[in-house]
N, C-alpha and C. Protein backbone atom coordinates (compact mmCIF):
# COMPACT_ATOMS: atom_id res chain seq x y z
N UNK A 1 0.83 -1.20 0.00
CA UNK A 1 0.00 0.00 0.00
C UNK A 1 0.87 1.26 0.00
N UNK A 2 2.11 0.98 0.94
CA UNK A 2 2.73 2.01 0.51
C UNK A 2 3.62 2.58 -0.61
N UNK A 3 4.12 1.80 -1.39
CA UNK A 3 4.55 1.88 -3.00
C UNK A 3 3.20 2.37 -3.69
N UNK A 4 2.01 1.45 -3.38
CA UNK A 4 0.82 2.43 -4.34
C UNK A 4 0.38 3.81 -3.97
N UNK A 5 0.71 4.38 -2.50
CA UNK A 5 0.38 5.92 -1.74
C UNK A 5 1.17 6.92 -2.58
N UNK A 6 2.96 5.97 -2.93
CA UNK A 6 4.04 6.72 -3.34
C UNK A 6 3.93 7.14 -4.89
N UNK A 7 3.53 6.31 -5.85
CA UNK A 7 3.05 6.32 -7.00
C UNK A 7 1.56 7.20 -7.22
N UNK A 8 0.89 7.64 -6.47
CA UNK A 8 -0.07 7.78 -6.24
C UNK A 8 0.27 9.72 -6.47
N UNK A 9 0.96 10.00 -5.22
CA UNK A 9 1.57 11.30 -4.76
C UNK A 9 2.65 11.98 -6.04
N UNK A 10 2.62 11.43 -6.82
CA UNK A 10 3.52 12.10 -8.38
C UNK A 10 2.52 11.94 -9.40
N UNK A 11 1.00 11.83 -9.27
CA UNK A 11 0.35 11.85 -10.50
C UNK A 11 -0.06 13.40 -10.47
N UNK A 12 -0.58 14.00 -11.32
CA UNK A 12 -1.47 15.09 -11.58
C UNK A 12 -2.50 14.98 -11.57
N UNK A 13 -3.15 13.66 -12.29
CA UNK A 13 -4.51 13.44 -12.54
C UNK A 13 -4.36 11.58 -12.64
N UNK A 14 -5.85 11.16 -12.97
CA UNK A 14 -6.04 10.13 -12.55
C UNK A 14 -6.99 9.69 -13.79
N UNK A 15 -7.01 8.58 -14.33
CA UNK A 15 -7.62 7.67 -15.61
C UNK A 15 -8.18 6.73 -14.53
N UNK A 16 -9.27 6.05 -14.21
CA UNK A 16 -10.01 4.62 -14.78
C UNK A 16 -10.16 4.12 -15.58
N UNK A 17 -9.36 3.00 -16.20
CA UNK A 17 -9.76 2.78 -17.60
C UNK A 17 -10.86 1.33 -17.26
N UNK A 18 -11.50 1.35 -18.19
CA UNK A 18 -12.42 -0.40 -18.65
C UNK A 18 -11.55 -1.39 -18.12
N UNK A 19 -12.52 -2.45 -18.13
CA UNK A 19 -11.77 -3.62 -17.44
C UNK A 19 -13.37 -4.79 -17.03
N UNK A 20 -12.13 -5.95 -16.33
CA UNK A 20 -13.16 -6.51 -15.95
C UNK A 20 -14.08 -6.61 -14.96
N UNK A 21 -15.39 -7.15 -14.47
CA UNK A 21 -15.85 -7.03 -13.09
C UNK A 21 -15.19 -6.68 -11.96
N UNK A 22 -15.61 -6.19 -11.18
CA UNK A 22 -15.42 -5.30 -9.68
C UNK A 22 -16.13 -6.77 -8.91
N UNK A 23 -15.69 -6.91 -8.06
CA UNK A 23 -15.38 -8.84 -6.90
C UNK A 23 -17.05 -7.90 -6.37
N UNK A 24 -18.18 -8.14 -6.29
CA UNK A 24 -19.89 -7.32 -5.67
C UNK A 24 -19.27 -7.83 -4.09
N UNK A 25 -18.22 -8.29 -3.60
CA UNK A 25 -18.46 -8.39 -1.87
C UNK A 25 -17.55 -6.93 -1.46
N UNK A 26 -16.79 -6.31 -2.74
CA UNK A 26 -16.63 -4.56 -2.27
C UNK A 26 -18.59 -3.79 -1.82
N UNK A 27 -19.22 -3.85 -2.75
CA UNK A 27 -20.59 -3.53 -2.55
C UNK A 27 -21.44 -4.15 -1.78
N UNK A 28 -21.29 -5.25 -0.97
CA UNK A 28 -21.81 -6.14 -0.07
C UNK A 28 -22.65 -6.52 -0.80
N UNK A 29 -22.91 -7.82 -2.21
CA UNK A 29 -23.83 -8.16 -2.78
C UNK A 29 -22.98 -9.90 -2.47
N UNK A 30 -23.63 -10.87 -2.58
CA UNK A 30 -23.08 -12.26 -3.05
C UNK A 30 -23.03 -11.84 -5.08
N UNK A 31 -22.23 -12.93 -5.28
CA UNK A 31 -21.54 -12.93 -6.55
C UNK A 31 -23.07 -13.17 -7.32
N UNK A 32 -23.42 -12.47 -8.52
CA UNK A 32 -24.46 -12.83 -9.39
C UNK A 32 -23.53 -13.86 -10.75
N UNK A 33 -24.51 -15.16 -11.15
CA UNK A 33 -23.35 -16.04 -11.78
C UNK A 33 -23.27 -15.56 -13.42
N UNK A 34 -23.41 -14.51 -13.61
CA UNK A 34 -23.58 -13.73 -15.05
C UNK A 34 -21.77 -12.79 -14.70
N UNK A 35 -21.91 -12.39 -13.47
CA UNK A 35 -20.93 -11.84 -12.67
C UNK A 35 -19.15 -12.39 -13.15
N UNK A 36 -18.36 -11.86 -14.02
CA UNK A 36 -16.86 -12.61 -14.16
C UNK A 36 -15.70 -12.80 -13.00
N UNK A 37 -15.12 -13.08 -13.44
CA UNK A 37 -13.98 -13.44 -12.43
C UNK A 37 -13.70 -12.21 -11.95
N UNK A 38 -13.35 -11.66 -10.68
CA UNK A 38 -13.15 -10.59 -10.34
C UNK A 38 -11.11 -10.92 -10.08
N UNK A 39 -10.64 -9.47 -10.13
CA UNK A 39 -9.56 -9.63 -9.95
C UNK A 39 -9.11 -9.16 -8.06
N UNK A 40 -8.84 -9.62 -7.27
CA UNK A 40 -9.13 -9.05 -5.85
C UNK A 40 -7.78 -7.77 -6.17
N UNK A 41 -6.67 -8.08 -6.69
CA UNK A 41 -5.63 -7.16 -6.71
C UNK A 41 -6.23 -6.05 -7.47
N UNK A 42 -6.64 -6.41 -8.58
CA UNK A 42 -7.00 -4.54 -9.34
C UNK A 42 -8.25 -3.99 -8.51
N UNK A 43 -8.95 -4.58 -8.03
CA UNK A 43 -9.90 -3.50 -6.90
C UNK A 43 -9.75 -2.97 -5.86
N UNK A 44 -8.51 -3.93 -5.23
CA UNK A 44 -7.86 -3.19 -4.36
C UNK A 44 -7.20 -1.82 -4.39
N UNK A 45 -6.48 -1.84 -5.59
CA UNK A 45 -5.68 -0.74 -6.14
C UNK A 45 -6.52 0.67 -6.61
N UNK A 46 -7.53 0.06 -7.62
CA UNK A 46 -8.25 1.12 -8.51
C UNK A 46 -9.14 1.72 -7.13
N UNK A 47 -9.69 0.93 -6.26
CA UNK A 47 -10.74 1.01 -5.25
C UNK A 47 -9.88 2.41 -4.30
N UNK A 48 -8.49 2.35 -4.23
CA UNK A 48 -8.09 3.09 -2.84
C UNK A 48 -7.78 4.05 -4.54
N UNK A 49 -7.02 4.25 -5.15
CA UNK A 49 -6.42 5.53 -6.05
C UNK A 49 -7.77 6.29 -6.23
N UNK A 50 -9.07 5.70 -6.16
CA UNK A 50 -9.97 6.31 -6.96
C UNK A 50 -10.66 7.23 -5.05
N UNK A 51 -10.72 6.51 -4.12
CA UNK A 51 -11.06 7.23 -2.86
C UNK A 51 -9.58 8.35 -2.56
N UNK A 52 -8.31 8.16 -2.77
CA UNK A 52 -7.22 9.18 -2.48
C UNK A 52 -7.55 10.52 -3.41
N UNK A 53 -8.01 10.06 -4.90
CA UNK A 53 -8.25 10.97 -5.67
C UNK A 53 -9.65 12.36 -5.28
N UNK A 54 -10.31 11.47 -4.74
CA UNK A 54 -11.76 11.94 -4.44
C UNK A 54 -11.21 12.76 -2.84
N UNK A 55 -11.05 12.48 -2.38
CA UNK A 55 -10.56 12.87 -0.86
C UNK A 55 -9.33 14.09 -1.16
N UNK A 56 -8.94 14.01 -2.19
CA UNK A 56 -7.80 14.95 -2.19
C UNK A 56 -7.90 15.86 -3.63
N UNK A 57 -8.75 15.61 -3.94
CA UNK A 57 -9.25 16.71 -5.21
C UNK A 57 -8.24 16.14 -6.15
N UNK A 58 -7.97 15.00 -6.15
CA UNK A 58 -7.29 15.00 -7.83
C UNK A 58 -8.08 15.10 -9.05
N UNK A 59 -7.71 15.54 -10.21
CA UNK A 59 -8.59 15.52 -11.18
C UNK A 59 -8.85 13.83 -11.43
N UNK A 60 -10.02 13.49 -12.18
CA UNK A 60 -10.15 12.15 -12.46
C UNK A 60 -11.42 11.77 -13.41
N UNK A 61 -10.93 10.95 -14.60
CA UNK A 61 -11.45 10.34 -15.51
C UNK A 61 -12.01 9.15 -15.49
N UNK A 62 -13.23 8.68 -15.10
CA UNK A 62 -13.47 7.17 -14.84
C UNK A 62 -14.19 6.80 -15.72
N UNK A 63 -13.64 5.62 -16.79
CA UNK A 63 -14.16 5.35 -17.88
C UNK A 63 -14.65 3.68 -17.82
N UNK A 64 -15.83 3.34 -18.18
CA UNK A 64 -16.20 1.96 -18.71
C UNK A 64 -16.51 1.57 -16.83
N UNK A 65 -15.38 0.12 -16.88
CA UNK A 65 -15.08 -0.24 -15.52
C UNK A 65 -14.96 0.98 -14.23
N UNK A 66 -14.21 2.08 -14.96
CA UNK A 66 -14.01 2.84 -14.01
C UNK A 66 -14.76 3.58 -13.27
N UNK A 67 -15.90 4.29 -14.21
CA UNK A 67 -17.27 4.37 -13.39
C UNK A 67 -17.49 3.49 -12.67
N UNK A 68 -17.77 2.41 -12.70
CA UNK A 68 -18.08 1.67 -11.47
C UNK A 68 -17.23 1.60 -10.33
N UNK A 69 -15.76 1.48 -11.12
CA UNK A 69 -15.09 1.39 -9.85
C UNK A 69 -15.38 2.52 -8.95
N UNK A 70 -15.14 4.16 -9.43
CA UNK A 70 -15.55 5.16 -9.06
C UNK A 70 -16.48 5.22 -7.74
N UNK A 71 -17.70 4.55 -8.55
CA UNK A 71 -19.10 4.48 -7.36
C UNK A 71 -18.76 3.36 -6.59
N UNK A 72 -18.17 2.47 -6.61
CA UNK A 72 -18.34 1.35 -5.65
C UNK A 72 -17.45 2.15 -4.21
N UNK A 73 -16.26 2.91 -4.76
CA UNK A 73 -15.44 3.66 -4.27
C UNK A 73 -16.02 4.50 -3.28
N UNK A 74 -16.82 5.10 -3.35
CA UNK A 74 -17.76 6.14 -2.80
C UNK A 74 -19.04 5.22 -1.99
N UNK A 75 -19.23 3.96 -2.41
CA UNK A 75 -20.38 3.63 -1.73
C UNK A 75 -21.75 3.67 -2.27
N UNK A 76 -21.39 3.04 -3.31
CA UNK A 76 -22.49 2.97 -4.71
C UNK A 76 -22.22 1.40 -4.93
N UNK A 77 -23.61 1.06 -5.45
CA UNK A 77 -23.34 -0.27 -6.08
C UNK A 77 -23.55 -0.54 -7.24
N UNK A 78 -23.79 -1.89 -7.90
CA UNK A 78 -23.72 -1.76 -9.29
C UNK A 78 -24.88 -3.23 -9.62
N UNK A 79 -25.04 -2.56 -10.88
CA UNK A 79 -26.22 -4.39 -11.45
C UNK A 79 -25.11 -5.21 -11.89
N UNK A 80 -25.53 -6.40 -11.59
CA UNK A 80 -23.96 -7.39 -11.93
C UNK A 80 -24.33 -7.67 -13.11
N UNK A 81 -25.15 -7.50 -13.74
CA UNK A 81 -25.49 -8.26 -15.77
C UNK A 81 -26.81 -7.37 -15.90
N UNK A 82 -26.69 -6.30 -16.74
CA UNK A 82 -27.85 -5.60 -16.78
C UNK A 82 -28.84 -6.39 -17.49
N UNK A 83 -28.73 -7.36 -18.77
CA UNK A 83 -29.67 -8.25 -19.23
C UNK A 83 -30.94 -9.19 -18.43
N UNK A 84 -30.10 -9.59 -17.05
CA UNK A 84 -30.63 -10.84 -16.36
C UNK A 84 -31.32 -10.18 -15.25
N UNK A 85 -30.31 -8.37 -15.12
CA UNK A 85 -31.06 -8.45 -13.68
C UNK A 85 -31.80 -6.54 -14.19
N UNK A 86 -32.52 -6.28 -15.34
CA UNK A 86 -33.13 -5.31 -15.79
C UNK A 86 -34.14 -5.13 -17.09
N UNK A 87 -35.14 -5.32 -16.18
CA UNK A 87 -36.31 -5.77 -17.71
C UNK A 87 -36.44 -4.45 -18.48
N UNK A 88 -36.78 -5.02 -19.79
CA UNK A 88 -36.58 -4.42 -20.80
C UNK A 88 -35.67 -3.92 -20.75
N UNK A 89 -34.22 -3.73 -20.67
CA UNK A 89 -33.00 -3.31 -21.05
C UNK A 89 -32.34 -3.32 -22.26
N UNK A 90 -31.78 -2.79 -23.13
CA UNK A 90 -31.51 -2.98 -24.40
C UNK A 90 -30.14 -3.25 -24.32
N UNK A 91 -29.83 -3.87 -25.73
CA UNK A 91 -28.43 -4.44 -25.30
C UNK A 91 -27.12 -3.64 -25.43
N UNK A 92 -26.47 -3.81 -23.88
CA UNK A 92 -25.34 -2.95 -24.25
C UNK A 92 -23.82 -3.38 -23.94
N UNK A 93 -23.82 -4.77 -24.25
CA UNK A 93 -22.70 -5.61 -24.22
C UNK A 93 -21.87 -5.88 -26.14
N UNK A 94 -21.61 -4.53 -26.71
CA UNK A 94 -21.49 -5.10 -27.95
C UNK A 94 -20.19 -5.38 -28.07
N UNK A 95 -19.82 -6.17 -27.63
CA UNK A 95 -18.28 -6.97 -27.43
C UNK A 95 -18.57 -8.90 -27.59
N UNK A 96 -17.31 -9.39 -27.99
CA UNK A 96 -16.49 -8.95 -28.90
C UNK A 96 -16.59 -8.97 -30.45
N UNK A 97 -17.79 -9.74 -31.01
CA UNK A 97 -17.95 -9.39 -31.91
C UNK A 97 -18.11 -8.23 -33.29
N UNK A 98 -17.80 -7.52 -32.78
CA UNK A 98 -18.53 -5.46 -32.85
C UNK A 98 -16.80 -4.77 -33.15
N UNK A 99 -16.80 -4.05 -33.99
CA UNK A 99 -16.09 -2.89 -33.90
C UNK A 99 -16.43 -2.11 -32.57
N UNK A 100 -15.42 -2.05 -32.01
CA UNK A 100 -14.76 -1.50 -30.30
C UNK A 100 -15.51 0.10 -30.59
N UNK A 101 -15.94 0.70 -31.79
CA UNK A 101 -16.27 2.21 -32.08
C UNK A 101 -17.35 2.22 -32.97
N UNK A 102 -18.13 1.05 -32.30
CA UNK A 102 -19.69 1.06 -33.35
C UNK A 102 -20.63 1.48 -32.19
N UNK A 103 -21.23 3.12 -32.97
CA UNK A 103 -22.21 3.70 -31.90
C UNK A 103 -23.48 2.67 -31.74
N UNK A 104 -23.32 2.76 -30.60
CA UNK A 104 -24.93 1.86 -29.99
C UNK A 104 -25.68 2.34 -29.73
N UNK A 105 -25.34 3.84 -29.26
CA UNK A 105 -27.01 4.27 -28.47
C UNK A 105 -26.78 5.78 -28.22
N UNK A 106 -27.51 6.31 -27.57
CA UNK A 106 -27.71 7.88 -27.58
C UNK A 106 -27.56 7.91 -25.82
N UNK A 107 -26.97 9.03 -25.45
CA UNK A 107 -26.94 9.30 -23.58
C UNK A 107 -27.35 10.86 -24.00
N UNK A 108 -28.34 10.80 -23.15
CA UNK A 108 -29.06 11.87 -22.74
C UNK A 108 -28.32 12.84 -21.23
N UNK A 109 -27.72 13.72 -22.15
CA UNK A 109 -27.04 14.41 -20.88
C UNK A 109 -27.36 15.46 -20.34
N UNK A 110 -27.10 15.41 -19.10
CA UNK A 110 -28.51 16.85 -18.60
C UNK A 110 -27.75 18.38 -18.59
N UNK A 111 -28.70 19.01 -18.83
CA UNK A 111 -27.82 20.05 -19.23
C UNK A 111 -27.22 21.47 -17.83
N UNK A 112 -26.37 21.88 -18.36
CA UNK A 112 -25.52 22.71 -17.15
C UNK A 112 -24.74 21.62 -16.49
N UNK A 113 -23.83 20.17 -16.68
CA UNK A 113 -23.48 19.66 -16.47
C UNK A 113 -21.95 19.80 -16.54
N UNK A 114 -20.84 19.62 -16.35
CA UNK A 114 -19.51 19.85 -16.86
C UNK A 114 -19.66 19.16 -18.01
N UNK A 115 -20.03 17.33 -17.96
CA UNK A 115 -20.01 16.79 -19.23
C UNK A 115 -21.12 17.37 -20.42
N UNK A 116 -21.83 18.31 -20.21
CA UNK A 116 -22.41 18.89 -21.06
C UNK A 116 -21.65 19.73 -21.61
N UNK A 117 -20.91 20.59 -20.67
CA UNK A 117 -20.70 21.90 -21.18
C UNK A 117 -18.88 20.96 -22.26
N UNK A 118 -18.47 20.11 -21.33
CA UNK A 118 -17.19 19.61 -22.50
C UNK A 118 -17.65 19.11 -23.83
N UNK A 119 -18.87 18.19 -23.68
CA UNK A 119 -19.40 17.63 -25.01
C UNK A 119 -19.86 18.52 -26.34
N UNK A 120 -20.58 20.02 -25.42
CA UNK A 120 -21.36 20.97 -26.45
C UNK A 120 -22.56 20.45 -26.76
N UNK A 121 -23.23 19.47 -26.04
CA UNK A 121 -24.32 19.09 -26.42
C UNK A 121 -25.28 17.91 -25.07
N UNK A 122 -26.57 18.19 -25.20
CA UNK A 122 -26.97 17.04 -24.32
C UNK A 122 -27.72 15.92 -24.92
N UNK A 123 -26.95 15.38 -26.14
CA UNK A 123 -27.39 14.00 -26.81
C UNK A 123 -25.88 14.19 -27.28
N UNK A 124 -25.47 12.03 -26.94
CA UNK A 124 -24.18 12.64 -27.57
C UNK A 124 -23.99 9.96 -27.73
N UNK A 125 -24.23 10.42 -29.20
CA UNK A 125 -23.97 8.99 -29.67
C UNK A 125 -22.31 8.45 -29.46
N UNK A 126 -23.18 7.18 -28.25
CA UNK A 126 -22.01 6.39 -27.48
C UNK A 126 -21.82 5.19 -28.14
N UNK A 127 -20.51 4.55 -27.79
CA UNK A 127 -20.32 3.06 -27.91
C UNK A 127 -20.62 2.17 -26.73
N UNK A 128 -20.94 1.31 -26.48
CA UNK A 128 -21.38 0.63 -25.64
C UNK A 128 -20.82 -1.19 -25.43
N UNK A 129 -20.04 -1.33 -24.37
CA UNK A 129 -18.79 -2.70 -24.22
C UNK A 129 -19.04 -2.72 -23.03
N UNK A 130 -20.27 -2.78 -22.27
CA UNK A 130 -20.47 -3.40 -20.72
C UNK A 130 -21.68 -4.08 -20.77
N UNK A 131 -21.60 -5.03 -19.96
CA UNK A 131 -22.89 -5.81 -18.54
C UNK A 131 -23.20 -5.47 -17.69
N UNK A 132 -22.20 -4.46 -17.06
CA UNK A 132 -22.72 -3.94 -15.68
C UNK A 132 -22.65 -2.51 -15.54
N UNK A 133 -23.63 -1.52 -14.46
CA UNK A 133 -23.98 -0.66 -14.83
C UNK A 133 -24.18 -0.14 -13.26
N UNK A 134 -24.12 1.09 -12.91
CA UNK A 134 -24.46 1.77 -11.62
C UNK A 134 -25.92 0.97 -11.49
N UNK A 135 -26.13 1.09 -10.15
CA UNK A 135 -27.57 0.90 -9.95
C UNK A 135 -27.45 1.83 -8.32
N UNK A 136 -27.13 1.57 -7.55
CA UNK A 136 -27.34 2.66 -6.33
C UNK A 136 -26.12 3.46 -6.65
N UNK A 137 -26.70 5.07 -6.77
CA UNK A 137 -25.42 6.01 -6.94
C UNK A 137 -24.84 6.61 -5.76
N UNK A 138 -23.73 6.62 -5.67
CA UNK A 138 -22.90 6.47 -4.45
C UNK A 138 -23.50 8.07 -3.79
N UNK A 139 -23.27 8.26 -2.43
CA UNK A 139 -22.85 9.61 -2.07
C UNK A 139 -22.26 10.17 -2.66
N UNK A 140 -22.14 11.99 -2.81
CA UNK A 140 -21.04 12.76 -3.63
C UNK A 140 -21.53 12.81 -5.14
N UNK A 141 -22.26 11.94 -5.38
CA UNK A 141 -22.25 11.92 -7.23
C UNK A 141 -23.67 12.09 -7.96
N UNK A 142 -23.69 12.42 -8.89
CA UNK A 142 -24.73 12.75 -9.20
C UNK A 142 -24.53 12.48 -10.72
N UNK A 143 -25.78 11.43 -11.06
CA UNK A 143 -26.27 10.95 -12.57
C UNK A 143 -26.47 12.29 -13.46
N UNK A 144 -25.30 12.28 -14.75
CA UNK A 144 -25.51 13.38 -15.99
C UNK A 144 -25.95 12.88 -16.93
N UNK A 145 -25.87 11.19 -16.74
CA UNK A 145 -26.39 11.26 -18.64
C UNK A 145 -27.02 9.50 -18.12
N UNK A 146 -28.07 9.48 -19.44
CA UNK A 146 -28.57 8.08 -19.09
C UNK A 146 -28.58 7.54 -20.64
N UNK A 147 -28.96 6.23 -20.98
CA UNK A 147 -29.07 5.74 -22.10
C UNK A 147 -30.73 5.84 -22.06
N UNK A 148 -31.63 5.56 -23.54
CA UNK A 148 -32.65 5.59 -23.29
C UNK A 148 -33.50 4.44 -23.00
N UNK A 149 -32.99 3.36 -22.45
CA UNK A 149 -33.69 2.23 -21.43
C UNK A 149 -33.36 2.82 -20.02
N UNK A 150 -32.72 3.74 -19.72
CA UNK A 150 -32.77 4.12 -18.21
C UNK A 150 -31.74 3.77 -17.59
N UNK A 151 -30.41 3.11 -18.35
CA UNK A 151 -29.54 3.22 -17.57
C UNK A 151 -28.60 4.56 -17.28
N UNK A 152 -27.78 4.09 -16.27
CA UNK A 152 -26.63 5.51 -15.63
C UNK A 152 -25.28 5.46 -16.61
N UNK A 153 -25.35 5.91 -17.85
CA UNK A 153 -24.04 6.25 -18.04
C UNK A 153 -23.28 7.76 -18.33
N UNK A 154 -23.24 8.32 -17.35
CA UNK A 154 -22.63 9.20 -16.79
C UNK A 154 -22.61 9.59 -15.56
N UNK A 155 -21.80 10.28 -14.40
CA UNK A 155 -21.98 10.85 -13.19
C UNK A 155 -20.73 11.80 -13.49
N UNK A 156 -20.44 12.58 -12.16
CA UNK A 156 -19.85 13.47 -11.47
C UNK A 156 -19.48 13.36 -9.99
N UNK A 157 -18.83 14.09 -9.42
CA UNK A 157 -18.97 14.31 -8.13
C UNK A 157 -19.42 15.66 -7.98
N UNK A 158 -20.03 16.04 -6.98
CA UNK A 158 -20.87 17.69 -7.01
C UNK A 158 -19.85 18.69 -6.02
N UNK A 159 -18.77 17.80 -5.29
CA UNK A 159 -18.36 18.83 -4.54
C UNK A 159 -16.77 18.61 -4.94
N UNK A 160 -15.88 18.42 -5.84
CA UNK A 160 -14.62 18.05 -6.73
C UNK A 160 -14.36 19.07 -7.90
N UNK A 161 -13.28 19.41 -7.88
CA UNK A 161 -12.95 20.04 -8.80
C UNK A 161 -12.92 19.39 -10.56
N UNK A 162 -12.62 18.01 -10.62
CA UNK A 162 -12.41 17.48 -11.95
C UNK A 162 -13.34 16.05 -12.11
N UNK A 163 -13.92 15.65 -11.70
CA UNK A 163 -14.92 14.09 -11.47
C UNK A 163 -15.69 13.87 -12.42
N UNK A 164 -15.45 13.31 -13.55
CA UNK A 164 -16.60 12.50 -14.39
C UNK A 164 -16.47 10.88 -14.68
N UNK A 165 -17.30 10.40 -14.78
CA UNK A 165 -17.18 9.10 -15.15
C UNK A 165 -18.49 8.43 -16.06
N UNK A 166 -17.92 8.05 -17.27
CA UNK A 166 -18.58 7.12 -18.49
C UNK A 166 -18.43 6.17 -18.52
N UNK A 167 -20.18 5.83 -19.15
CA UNK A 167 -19.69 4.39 -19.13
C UNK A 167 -19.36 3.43 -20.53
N UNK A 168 -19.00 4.64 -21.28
CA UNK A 168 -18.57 4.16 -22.57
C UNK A 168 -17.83 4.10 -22.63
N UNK A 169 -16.91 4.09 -23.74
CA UNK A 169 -14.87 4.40 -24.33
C UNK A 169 -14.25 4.94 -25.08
N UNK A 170 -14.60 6.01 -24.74
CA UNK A 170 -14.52 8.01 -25.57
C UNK A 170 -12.96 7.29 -26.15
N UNK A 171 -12.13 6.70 -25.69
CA UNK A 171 -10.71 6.10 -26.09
C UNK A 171 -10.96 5.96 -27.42
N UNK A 172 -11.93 4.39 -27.64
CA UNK A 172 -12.13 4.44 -29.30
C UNK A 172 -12.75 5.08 -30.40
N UNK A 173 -13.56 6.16 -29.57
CA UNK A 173 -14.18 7.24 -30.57
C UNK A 173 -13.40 8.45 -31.14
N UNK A 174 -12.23 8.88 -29.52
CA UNK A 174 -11.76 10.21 -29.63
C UNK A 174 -10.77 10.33 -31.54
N UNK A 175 -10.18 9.68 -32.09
CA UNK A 175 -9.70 9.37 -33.29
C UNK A 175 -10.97 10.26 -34.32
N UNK A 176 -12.03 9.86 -34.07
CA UNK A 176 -13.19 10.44 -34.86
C UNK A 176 -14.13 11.68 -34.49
N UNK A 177 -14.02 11.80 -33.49
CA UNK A 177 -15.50 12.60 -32.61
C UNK A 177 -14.36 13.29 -31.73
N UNK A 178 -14.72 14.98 -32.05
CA UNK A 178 -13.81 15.91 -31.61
C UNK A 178 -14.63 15.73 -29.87
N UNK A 179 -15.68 15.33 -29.41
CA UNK A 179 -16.38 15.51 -28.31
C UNK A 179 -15.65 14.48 -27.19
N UNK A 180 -15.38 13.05 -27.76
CA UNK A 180 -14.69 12.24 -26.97
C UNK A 180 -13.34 13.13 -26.77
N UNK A 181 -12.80 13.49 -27.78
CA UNK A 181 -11.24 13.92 -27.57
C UNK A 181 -11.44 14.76 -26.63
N UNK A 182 -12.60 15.86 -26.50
CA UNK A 182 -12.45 16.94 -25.16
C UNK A 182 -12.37 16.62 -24.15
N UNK A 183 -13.18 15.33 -23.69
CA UNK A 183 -13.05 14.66 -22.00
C UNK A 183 -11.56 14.62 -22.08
N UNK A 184 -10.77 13.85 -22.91
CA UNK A 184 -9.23 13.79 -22.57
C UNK A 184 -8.64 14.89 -22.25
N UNK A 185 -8.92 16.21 -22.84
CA UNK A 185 -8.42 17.39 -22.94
C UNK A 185 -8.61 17.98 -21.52
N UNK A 186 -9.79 17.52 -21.03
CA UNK A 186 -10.24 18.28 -20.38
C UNK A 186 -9.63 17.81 -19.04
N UNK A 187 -9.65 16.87 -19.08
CA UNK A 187 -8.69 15.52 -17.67
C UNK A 187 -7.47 16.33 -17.71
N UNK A 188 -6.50 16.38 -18.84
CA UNK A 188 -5.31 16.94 -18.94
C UNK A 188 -5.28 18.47 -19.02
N UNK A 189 -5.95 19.38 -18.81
CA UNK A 189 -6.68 21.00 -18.55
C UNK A 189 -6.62 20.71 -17.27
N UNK A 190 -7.25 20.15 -16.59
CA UNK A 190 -7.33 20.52 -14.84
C UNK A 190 -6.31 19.71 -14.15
N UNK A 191 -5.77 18.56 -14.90
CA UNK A 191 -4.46 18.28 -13.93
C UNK A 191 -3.42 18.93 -14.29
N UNK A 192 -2.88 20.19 -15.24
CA UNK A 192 -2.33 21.52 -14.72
C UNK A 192 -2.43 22.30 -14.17
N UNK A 193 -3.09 22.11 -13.74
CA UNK A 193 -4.04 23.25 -12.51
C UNK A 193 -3.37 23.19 -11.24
């Protein structure tokens, strides 16, 4: 822990990137069997960088996995397979068959939001490579954008200087879509700060 405090204390800013399941006994749930192998070492890690970040105003980007990690971080939980455990849900697992940058769906983002005001817009066509999805939103954060079956893909923190987290992968869009490239910009804008 203390090599990760030390590594921790020379960043500027902070990425979540995608990944696999978050272990649901961080969120006090038993394992749902749709649920993957959890890794106990990367939640350990992502779980404390993402509470040091939040506690100490680092700027921070939480993308895909990382939203979740984000909220689990804070005391949020998550649906372990949005298919099995959310009726009528539409599908938003388009992996691996799918081009990694084939838009799936539309997020409705609310407006006066930071991720509004970076995007320039409050409709903004996402890619979509998850099963699991916020379902209780942690303390501190607050839902900006939803898909139109009603899931959470977007938040903030309301009292942080730099806090967003998607649940898409602005990564494989930013190449095409000047709007993904701004979240990056914008991560790297406030960790000069």
């Amino acid at each position: 822990r203390a090599v990760l405090r030390a590594v921790y204390e020379r960043l500027d800013g902070l990425l979540l990137p995608g990944g696999g399941d978050i272990d649901p006994v961080q969120y006090g749930e038993s394992r749902h069997e749709k649920c993957n192998q959890p890794s106990a070492e990367r939640d350990s890690t992502e779980l404390a960088l993402a509470r040091w970040a939040m506690d100490g105003g680092m700027p921070l980007l939480a993308i895909c996995r990382g939203i979740q990690v984000l909220n689990v971080a804070l005391g949020g939980s998550l649906f372990q397979d949005i298919q099995s455990q959310i009726p009528g849900a539409e599908r938003h697992d388009w992996y691996p068959n799918y081009p990694r940058d084939r838009l799936s769906h539309t997020v409705v983002v609310k407006a006066g939001t930071r991720l509004a005001r970076i995007s320039g817009d409050t409709s903004v066509e996402v890619n979509s490579l998850h099963h699991q999805s916020v379902k209780d939103l942690a303390p501190g954060l607050v839902e900006t954008g939803r898909s139109p079956d009603g899931i959470i893909e977007a938040v903030e923190a309301t009292d942080h200087p730099f806090a967003i987290g998607v649940q898409w992968h602005p990564e494989e869009l930013a190449g095409s879509d000047a709007r993904a490239q701004r979240l990056f910009d914008s991560l790297v804008e406030a960790s000069r700060r």
